[in-house]
Protein backbone atom coordinates (compact mmCIF):
# COMPACT_ATOMS: atom_id res chain seq x y z
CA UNK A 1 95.69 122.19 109.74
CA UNK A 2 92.02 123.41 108.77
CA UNK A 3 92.24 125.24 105.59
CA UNK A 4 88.86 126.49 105.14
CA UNK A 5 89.89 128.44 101.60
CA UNK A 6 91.40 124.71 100.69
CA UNK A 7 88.02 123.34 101.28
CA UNK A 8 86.47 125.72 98.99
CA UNK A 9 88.42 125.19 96.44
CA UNK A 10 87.69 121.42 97.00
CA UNK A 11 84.37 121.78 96.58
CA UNK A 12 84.40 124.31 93.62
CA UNK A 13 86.31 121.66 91.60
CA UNK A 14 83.45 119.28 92.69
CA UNK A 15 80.51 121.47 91.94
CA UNK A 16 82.39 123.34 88.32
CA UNK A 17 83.84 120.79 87.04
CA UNK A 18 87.33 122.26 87.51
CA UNK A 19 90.66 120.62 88.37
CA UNK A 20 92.19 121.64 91.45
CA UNK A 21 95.05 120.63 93.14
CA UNK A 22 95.85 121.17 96.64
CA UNK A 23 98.56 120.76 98.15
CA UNK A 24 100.38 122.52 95.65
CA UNK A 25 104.58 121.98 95.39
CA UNK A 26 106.56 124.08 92.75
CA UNK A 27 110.04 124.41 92.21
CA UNK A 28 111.39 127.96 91.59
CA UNK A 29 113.18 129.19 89.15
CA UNK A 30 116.27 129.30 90.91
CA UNK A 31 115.62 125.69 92.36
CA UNK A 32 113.31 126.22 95.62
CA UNK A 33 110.68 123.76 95.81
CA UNK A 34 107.56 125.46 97.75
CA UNK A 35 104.03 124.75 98.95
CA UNK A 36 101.57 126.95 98.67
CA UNK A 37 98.54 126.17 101.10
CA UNK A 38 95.86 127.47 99.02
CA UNK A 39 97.00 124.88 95.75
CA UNK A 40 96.85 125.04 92.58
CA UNK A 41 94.07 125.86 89.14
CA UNK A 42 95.70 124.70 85.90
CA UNK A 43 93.37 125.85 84.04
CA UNK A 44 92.57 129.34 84.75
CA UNK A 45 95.10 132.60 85.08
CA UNK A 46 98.04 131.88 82.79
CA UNK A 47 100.07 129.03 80.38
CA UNK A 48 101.24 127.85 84.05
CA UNK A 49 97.93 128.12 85.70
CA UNK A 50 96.91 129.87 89.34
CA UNK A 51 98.75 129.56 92.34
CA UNK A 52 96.45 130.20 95.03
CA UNK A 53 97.60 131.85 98.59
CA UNK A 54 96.23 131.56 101.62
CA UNK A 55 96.15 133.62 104.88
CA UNK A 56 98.26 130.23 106.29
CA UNK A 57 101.30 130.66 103.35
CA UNK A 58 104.62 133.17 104.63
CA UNK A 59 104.09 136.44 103.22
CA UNK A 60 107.56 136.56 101.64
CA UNK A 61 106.05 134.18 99.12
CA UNK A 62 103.61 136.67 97.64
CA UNK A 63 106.49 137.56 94.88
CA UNK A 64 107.74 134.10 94.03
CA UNK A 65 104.90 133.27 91.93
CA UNK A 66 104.70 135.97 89.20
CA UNK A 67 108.31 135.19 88.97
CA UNK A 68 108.00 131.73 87.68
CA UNK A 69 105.42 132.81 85.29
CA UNK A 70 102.20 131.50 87.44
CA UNK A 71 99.40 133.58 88.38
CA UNK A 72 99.23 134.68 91.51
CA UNK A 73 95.84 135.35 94.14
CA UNK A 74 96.42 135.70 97.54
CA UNK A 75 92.14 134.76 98.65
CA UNK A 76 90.81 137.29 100.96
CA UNK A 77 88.50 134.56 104.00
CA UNK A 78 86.31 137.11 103.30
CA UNK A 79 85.66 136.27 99.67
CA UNK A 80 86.32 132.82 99.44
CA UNK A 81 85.31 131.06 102.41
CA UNK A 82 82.77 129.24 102.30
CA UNK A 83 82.64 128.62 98.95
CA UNK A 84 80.06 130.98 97.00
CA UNK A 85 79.10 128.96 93.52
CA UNK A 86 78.30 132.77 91.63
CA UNK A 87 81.32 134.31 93.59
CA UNK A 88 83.87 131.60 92.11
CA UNK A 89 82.32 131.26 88.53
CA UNK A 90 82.87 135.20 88.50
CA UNK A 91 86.39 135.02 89.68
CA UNK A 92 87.46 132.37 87.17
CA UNK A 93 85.71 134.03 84.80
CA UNK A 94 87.51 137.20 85.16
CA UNK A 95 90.95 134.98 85.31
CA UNK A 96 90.65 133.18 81.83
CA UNK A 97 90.70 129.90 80.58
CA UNK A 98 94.03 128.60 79.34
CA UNK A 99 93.16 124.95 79.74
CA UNK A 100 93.24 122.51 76.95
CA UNK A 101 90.13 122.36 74.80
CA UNK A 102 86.96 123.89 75.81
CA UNK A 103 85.95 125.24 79.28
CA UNK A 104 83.43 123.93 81.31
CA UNK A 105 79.92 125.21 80.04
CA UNK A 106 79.39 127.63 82.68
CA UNK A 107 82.58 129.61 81.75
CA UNK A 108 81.76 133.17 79.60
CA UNK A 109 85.04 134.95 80.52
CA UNK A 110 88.17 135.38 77.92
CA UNK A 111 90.16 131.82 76.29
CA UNK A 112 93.60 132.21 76.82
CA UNK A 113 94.04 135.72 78.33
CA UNK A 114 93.85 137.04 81.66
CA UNK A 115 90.85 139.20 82.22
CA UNK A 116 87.48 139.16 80.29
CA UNK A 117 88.60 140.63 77.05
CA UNK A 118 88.36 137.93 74.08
């Protein structure tokens, strides 16, 4: 399948610095494993990281995330494909870093919380 969001996530990690992981499997809380299409950003969002939708995942899985304690984006193709360097730095910005030690140097948005706030 072409993923275009999945290739702009591919080349964010390149160009950032960032890991990414795509495809991305889970297991559910109550034992489900799923894929989500648009992967996965262990850094950014939450303890648990970002689970990223795309327009290709079912829609019934746009609750299972928050759920399990990931953060959830479902990525508008309008936003995030092709991939925009100022457009994703502002978006993980806004998401937080919760990776371990320091974030990449670009990063100014909030360690360990979701949203900008300190």
């Amino acid at each position: 399948m072409n993923n275009p969001a999945a290739q702009a996530w591919i080349e964010a990690s390149r160009d950032l610095g960032i890991r990414y992981i795509h495809p991305y499997t889970f297991t559910t809380k109550d034992g489900r494993s799923l894929t989500t299409t648009g992967g996965s950003l262990p850094d950014f969002g939450s303890p648990h990281g970002t689970l990223l939708r795309t327009r290709f995942d079912p829609e019934w899985m746009d609750d299972i995330e928050e759920a399990d304690c990931y953060f959830s984006s479902g990525l508008s193709p309008f936003n995030y494909e092709p991939y925009s360097r100022e457009h994703f730095i502002e978006t993980l910005n806004d998401w937080g870093w919760f990776g371990d030690g320091p974030p990449p140097s670009w990063f100014t948005g909030g360690i360990r919380c979701h949203g900008r706030g300190a």
